[in-house]
C-alpha atoms as a PDB file:
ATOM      1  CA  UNK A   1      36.451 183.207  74.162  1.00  0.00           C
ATOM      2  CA  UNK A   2      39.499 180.636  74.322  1.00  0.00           C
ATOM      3  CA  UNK A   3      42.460 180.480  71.977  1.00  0.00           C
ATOM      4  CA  UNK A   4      42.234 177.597  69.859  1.00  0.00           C
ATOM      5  CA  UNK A   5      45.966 177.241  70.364  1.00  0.00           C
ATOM      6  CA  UNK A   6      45.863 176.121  73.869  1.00  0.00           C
ATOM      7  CA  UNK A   7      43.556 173.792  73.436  1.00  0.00           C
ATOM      8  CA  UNK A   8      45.018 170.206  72.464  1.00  0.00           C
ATOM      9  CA  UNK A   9      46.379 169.901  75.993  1.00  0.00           C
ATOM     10  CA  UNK A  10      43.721 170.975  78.308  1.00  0.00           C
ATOM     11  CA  UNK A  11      42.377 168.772  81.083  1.00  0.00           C
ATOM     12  CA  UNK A  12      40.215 170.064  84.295  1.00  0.00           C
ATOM     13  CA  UNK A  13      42.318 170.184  87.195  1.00  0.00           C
ATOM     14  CA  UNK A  14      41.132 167.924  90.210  1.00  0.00           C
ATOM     15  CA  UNK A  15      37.727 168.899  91.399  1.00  0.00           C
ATOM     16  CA  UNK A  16      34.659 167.500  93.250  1.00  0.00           C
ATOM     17  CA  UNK A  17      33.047 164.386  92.053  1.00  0.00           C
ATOM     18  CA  UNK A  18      29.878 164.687  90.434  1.00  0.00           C
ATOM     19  CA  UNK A  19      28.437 162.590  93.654  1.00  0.00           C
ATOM     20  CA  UNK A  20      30.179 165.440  95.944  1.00  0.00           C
ATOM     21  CA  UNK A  21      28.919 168.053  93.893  1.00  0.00           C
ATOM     22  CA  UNK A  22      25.358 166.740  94.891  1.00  0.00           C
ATOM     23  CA  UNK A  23      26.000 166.412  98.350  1.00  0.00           C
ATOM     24  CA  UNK A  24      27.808 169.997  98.604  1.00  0.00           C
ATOM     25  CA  UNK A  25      24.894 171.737  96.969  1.00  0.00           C
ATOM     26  CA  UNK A  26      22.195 169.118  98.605  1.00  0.00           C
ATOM     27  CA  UNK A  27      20.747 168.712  94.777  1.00  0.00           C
ATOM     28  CA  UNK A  28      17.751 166.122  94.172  1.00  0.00           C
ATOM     29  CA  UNK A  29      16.641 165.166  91.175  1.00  0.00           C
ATOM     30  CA  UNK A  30      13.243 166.498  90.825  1.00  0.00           C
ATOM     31  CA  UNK A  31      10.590 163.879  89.544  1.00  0.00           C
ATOM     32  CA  UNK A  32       8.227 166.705  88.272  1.00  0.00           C
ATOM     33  CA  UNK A  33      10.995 167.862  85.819  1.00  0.00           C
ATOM     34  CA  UNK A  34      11.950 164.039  84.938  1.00  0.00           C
ATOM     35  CA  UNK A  35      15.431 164.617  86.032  1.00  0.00           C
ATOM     36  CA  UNK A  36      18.037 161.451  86.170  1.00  0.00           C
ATOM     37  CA  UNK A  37      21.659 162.378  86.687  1.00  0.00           C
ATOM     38  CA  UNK A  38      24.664 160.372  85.173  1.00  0.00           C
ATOM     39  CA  UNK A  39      27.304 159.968  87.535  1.00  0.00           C
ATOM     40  CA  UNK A  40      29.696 157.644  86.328  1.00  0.00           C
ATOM     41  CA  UNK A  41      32.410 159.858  84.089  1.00  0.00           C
ATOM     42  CA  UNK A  42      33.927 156.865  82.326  1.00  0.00           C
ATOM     43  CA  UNK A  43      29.873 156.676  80.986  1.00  0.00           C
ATOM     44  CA  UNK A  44      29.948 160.249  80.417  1.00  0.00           C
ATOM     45  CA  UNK A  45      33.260 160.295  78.486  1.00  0.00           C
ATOM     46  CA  UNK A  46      32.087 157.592  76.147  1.00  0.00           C
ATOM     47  CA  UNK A  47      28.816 159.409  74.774  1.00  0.00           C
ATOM     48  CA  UNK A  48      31.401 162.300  74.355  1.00  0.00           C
ATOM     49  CA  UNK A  49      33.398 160.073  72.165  1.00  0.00           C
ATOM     50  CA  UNK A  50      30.240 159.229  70.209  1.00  0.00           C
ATOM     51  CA  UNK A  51      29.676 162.462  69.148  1.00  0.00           C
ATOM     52  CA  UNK A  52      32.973 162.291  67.105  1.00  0.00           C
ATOM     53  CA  UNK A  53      36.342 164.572  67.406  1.00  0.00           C
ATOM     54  CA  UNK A  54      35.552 167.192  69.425  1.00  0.00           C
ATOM     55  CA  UNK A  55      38.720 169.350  68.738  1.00  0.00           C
ATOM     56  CA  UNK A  56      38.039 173.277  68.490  1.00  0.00           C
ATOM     57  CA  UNK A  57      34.563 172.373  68.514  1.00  0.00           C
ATOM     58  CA  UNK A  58      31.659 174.669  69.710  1.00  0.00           C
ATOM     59  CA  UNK A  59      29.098 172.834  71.518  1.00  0.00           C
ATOM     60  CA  UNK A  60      25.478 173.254  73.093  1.00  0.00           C
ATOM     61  CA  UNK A  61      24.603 171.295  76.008  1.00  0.00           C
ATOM     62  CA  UNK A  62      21.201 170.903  76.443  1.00  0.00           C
ATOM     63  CA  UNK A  63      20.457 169.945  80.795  1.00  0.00           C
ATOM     64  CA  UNK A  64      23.509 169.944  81.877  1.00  0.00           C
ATOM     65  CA  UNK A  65      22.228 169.355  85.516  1.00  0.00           C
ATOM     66  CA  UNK A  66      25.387 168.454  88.080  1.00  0.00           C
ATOM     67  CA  UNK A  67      27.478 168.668  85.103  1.00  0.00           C
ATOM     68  CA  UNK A  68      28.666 165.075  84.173  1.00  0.00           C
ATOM     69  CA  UNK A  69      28.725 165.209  80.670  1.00  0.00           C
ATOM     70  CA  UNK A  70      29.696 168.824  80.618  1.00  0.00           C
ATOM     71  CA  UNK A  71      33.319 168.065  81.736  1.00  0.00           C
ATOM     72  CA  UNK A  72      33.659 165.264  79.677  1.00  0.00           C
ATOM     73  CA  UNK A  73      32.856 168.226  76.521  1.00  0.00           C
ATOM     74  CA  UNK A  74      35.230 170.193  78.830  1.00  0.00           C
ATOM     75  CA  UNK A  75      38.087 167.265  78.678  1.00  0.00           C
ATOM     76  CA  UNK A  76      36.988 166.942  74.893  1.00  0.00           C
ATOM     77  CA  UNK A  77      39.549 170.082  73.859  1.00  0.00           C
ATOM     78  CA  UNK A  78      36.433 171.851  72.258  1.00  0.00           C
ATOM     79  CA  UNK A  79      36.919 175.861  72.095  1.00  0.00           C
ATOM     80  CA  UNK A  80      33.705 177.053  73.504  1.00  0.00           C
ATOM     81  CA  UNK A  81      31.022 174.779  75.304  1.00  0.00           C
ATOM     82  CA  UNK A  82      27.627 176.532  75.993  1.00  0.00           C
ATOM     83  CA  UNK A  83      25.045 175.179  78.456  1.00  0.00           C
ATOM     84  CA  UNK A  84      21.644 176.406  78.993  1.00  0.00           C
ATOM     85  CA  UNK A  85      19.679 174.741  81.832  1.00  0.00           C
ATOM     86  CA  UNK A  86      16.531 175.740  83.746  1.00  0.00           C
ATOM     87  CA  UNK A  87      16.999 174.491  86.924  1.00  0.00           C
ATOM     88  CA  UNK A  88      18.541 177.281  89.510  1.00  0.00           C
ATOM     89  CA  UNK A  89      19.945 174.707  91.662  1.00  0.00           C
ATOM     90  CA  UNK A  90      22.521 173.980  89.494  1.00  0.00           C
ATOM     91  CA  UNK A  91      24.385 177.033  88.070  1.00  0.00           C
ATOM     92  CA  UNK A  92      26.651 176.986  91.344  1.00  0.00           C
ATOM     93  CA  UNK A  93      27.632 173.617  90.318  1.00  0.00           C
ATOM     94  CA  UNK A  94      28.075 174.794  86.741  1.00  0.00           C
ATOM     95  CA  UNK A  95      29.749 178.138  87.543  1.00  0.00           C
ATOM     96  CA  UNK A  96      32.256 175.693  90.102  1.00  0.00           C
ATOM     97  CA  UNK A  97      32.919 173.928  86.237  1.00  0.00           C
ATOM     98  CA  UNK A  98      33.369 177.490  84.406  1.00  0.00           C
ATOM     99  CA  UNK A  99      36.278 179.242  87.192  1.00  0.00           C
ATOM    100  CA  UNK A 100      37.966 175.428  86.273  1.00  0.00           C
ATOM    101  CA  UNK A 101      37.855 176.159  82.585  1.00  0.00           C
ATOM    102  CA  UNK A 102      38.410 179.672  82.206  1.00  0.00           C
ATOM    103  CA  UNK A 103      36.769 181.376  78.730  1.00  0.00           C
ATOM    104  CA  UNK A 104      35.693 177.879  77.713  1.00  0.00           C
ATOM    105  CA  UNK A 105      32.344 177.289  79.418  1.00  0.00           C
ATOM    106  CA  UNK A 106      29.421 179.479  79.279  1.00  0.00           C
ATOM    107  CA  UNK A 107      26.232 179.155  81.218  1.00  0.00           C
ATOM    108  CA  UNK A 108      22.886 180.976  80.385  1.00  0.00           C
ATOM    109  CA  UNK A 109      19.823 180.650  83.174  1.00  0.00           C
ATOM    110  CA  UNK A 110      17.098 179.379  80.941  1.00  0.00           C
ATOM    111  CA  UNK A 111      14.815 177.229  78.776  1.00  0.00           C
ATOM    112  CA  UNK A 112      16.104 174.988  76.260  1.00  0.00           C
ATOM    113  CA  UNK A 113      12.694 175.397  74.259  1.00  0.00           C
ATOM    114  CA  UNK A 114      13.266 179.183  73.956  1.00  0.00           C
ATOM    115  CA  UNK A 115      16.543 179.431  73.874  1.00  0.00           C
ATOM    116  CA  UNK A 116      17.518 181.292  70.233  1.00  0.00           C
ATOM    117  CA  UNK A 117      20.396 178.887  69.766  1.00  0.00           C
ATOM    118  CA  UNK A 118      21.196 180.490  66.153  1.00  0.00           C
ATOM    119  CA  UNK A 119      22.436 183.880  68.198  1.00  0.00           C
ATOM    120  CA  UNK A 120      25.167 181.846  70.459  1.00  0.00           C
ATOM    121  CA  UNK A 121      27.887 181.153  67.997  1.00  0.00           C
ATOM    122  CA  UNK A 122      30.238 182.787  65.891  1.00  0.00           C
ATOM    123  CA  UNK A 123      28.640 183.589  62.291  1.00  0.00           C
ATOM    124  CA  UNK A 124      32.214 182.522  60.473  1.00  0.00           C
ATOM    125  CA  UNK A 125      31.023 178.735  61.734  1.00  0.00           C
ATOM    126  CA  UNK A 126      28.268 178.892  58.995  1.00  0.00           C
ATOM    127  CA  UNK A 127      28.601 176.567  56.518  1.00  0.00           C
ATOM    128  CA  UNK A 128      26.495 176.019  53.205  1.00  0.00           C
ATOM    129  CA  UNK A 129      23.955 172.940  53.402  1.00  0.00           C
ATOM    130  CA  UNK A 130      25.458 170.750  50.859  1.00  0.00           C
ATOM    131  CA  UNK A 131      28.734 171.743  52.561  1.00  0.00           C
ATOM    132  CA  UNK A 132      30.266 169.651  55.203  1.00  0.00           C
ATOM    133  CA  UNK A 133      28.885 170.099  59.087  1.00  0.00           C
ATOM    134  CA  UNK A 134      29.640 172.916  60.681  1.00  0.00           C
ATOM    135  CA  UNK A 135      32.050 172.316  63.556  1.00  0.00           C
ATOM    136  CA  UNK A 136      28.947 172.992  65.845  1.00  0.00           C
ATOM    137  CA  UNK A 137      27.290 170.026  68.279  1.00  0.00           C
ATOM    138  CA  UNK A 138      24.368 169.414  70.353  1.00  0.00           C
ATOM    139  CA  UNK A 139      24.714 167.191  72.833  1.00  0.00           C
ATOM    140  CA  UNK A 140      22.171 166.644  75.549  1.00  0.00           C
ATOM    141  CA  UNK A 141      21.038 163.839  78.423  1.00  0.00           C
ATOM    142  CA  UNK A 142      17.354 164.811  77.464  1.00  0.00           C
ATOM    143  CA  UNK A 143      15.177 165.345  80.694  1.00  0.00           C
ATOM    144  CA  UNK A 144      12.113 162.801  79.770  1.00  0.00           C
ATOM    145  CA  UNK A 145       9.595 165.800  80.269  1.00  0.00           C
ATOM    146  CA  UNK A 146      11.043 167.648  77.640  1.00  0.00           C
ATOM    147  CA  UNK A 147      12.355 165.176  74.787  1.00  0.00           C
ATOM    148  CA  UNK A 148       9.773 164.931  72.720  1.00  0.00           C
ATOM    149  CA  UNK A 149       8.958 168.783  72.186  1.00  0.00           C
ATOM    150  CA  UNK A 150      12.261 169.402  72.074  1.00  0.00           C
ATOM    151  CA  UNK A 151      13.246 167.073  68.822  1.00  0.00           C
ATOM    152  CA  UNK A 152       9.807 167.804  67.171  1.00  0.00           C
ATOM    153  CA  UNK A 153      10.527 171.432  67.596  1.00  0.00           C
ATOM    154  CA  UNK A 154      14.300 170.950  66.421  1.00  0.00           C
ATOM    155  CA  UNK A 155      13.115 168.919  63.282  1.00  0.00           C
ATOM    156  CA  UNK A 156      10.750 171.790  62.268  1.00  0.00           C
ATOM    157  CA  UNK A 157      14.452 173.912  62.683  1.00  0.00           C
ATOM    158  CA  UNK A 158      15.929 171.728  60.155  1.00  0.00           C
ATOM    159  CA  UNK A 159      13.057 171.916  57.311  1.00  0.00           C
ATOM    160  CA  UNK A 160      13.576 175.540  57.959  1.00  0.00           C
ATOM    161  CA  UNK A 161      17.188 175.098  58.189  1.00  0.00           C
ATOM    162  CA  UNK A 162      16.859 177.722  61.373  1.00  0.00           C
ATOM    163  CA  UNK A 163      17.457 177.753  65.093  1.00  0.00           C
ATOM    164  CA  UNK A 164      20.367 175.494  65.615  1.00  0.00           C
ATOM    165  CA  UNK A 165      20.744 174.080  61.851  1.00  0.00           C
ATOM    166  CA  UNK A 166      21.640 178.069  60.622  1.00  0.00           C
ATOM    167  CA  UNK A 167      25.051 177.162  60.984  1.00  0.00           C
ATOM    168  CA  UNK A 168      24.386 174.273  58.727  1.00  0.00           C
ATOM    169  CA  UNK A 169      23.682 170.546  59.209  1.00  0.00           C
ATOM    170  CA  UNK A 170      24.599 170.670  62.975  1.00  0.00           C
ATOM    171  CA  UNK A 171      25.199 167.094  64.189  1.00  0.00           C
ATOM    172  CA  UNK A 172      23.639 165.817  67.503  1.00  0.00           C
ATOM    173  CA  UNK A 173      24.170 163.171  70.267  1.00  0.00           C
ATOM    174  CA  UNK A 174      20.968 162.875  72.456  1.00  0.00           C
ATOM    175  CA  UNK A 175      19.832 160.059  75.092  1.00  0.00           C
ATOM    176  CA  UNK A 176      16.051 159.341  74.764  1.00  0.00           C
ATOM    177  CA  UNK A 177      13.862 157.102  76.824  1.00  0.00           C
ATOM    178  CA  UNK A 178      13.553 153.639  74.701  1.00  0.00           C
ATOM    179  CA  UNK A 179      10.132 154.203  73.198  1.00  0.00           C
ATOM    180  CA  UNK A 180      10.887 157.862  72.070  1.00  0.00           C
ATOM    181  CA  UNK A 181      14.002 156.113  70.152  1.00  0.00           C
ATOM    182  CA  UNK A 182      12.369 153.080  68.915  1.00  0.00           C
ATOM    183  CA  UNK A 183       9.461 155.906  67.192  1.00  0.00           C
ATOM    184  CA  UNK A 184      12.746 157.752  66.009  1.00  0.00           C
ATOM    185  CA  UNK A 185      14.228 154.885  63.796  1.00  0.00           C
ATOM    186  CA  UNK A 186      11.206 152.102  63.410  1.00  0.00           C
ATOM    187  CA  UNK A 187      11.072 151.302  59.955  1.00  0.00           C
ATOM    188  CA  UNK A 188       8.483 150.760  58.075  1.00  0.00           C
ATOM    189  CA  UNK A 189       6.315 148.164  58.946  1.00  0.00           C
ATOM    190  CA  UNK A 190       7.093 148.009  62.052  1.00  0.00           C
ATOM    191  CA  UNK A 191       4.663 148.938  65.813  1.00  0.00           C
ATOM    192  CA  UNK A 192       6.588 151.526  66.719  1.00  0.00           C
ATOM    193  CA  UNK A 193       6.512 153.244  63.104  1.00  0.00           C
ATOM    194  CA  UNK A 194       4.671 156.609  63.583  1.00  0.00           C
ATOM    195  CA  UNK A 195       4.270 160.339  62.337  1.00  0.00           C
ATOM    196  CA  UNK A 196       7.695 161.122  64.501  1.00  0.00           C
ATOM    197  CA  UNK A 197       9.826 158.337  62.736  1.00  0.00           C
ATOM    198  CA  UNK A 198       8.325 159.495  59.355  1.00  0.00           C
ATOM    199  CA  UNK A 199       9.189 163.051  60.460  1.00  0.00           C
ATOM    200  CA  UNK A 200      12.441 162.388  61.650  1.00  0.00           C
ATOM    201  CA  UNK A 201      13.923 159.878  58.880  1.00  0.00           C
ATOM    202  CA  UNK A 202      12.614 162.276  55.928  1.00  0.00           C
ATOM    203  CA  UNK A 203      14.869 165.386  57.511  1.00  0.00           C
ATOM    204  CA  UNK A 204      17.782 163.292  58.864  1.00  0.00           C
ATOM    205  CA  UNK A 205      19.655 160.387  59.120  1.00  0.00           C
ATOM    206  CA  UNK A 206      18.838 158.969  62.611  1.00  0.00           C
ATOM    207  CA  UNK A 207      21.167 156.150  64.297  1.00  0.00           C
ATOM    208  CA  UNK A 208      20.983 154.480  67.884  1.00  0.00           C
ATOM    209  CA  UNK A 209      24.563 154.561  69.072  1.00  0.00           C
ATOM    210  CA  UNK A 210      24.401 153.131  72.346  1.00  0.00           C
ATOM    211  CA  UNK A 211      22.036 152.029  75.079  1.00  0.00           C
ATOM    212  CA  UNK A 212      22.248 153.233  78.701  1.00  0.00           C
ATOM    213  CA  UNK A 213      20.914 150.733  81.562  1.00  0.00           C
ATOM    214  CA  UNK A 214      18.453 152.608  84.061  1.00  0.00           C
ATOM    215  CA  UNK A 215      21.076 151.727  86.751  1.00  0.00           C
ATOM    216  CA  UNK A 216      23.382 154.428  85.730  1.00  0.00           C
ATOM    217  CA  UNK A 217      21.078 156.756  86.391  1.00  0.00           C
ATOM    218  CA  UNK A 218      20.439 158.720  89.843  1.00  0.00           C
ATOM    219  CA  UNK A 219      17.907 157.696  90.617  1.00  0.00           C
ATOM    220  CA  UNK A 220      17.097 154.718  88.257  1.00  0.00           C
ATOM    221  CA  UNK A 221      14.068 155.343  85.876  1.00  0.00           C
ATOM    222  CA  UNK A 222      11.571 153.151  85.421  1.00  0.00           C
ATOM    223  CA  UNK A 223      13.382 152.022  82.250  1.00  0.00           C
ATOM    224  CA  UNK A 224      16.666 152.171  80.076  1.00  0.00           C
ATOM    225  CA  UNK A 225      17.564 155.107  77.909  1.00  0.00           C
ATOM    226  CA  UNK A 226      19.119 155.065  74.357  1.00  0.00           C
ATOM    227  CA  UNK A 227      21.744 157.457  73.137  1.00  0.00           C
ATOM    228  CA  UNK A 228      20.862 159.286  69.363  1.00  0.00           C
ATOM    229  CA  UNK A 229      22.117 161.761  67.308  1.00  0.00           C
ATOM    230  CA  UNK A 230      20.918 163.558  64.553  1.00  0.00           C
ATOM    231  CA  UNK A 231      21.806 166.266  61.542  1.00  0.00           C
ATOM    232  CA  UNK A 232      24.846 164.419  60.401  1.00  0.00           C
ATOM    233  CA  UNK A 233      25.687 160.887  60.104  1.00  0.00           C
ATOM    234  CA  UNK A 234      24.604 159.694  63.422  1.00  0.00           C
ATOM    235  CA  UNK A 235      26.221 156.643  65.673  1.00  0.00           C
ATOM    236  CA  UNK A 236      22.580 156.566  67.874  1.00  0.00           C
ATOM    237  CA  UNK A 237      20.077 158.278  66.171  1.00  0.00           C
ATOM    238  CA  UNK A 238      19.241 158.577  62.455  1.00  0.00           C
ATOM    239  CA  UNK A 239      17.152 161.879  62.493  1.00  0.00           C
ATOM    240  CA  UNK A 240      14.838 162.430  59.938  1.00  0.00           C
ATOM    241  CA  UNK A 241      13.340 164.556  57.325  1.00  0.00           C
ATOM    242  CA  UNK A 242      10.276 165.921  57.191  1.00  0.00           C
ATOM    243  CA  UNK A 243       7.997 169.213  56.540  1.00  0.00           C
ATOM    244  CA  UNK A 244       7.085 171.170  59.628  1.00  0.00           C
ATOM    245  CA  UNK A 245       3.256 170.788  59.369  1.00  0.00           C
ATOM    246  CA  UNK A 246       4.110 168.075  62.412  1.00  0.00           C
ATOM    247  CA  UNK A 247       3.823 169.939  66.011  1.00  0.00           C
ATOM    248  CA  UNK A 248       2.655 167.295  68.147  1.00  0.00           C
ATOM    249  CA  UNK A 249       3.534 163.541  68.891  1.00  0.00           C
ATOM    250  CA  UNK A 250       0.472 162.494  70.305  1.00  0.00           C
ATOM    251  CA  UNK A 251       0.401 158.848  72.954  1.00  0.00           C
ATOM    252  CA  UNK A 252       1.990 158.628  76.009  1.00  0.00           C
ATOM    253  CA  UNK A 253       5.750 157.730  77.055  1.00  0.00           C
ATOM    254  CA  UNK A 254       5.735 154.522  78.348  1.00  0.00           C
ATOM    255  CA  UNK A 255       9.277 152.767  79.586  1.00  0.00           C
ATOM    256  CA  UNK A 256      12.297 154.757  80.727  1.00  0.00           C
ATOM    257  CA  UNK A 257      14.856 153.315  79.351  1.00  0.00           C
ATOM    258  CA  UNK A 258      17.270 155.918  77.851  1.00  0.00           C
ATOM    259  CA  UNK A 259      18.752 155.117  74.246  1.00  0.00           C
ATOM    260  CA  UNK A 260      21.754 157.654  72.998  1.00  0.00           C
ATOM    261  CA  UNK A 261      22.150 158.352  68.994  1.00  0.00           C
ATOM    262  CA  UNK A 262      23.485 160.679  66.442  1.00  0.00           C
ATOM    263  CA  UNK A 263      21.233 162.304  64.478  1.00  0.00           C
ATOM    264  CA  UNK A 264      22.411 164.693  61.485  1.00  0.00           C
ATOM    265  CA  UNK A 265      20.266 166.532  59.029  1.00  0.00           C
ATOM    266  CA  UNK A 266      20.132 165.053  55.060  1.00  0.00           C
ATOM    267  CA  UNK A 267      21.482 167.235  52.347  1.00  0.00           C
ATOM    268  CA  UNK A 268      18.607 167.539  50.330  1.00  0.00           C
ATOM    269  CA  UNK A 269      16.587 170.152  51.874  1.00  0.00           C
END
């Protein structure tokens, strides 16, 4: 594990661009597992800043792929970043990341919807839920495939205040294709309003934060993305609050555009 102390002035050194990295390892996004890379680090670097300071931070990346965002969390002087992704193809890519930023990254072979999150971290990080956050962030370009599940399973984690909300009310910056985030903060009233935005706004406070164009993806979806966050004030996303009777979001995904927010969990839980 890193020493806080030499954090505030670490940077990567020089290394492959994300576009290289591709080439090097002959990676291809796989349309089966809805994969869409972000290549561009100065788009990278700003959902980083999104998800607020950073410093000492430990954070869980969830599909970290090639590894774009993950060294803008890298360049984000956080003390432990911790990256779980599925697909084989890219833990060379990763591990190329991890000899760069000795003790700081740590990569684990597997499934972000099994993944017991609440074992990963240091137990002094645990904070009270009417405390403030934790220092503890999820941050995550969402794989389409996956999004869905993946918040409805995490919302059912914060009525329980388990899985990644035992540290506390863990904040969150996620992208999600446009129509997952318009169901995440319609209000009420409106088309989009459904059991997921009732679900989500009752357990946290869900905020769109910033909208990604399907051209900065590789390859372009079929639509733009949105950026969220959840269990603490979010910039994206407001998350919401809800009981955990809720497993499944039923009606298909249409559009791909991608939409990035901050979702954190409410207090009163």
């Amino acid at each position: 594990m890193a020493v806080s102390g030499t954090l505030s002035t670490f940077r990567l050194p020089p290394l492959p661009t994300i576009r290289e990295i591709i080439k090097l390892f002959r990676l291809q996004a796989v349309k089966q597992l809805s994969q869409n890379f972000l290549l561009d680090l100065r788009l990278t670097d700003k959902i980083v800043r999104k998800a607020g300071d950073l410093t000492n931070a430990y954070v869980y990346e969830v599909g970290p792929g090639p590894g774009g965002i993950t060294r803008s969390i890298l360049n984000a002087n956080v003390t432990e970043l911790l990256v779980v992704e599925k697909d084989s193809r890219f833990i060379p890519g990763l591990q190329m990341l991890s000899d760069a930023a000795p003790g700081k990254l740590r990569i684990v072979h597997g499934d972000v919807l099994t993944y017991k999150i609440e074992r990963a971290f240091p137990e002094s990080l645990k904070r009270r839920w009417e405390d403030d956050p934790p220092n503890v962030h999820i941050i995550g370009n969402l794989p389409f495939s996956v999004s869905t599940p993946l918040i409805i399973k995490w919302l059912e984690n914060v009525s329980c205040k388990d899985g990644p909300f035992v540290y506390g009310r863990t904040q969150m910056t996620l992208t999600f294709q446009k129509e997952v985030a318009e169901r995440l903060t319609a209000s009420t009233g409106s088309k989009q309003r459904s059991r997921l935005s009732v679900m989500a706004q009752y357990l946290c406070n869900v905020q769109h934060i910033l909208t990604i164009p399907g051209r900065a993806f590789v390859p372009k979806p079929e639509t733009e993305c949105l950026s969220s966050q959840k269990p603490e004030e979010p910039d994206n996303m407001r998350i919401f609050k809800g009981t955990t009777r809720q497993h499944k979001e039923r009606g298909g995904l249409g559009a791909r555009s991608t939409w990035t927010g901050r979702v954190r969990p409410h207090l009163c839980q």
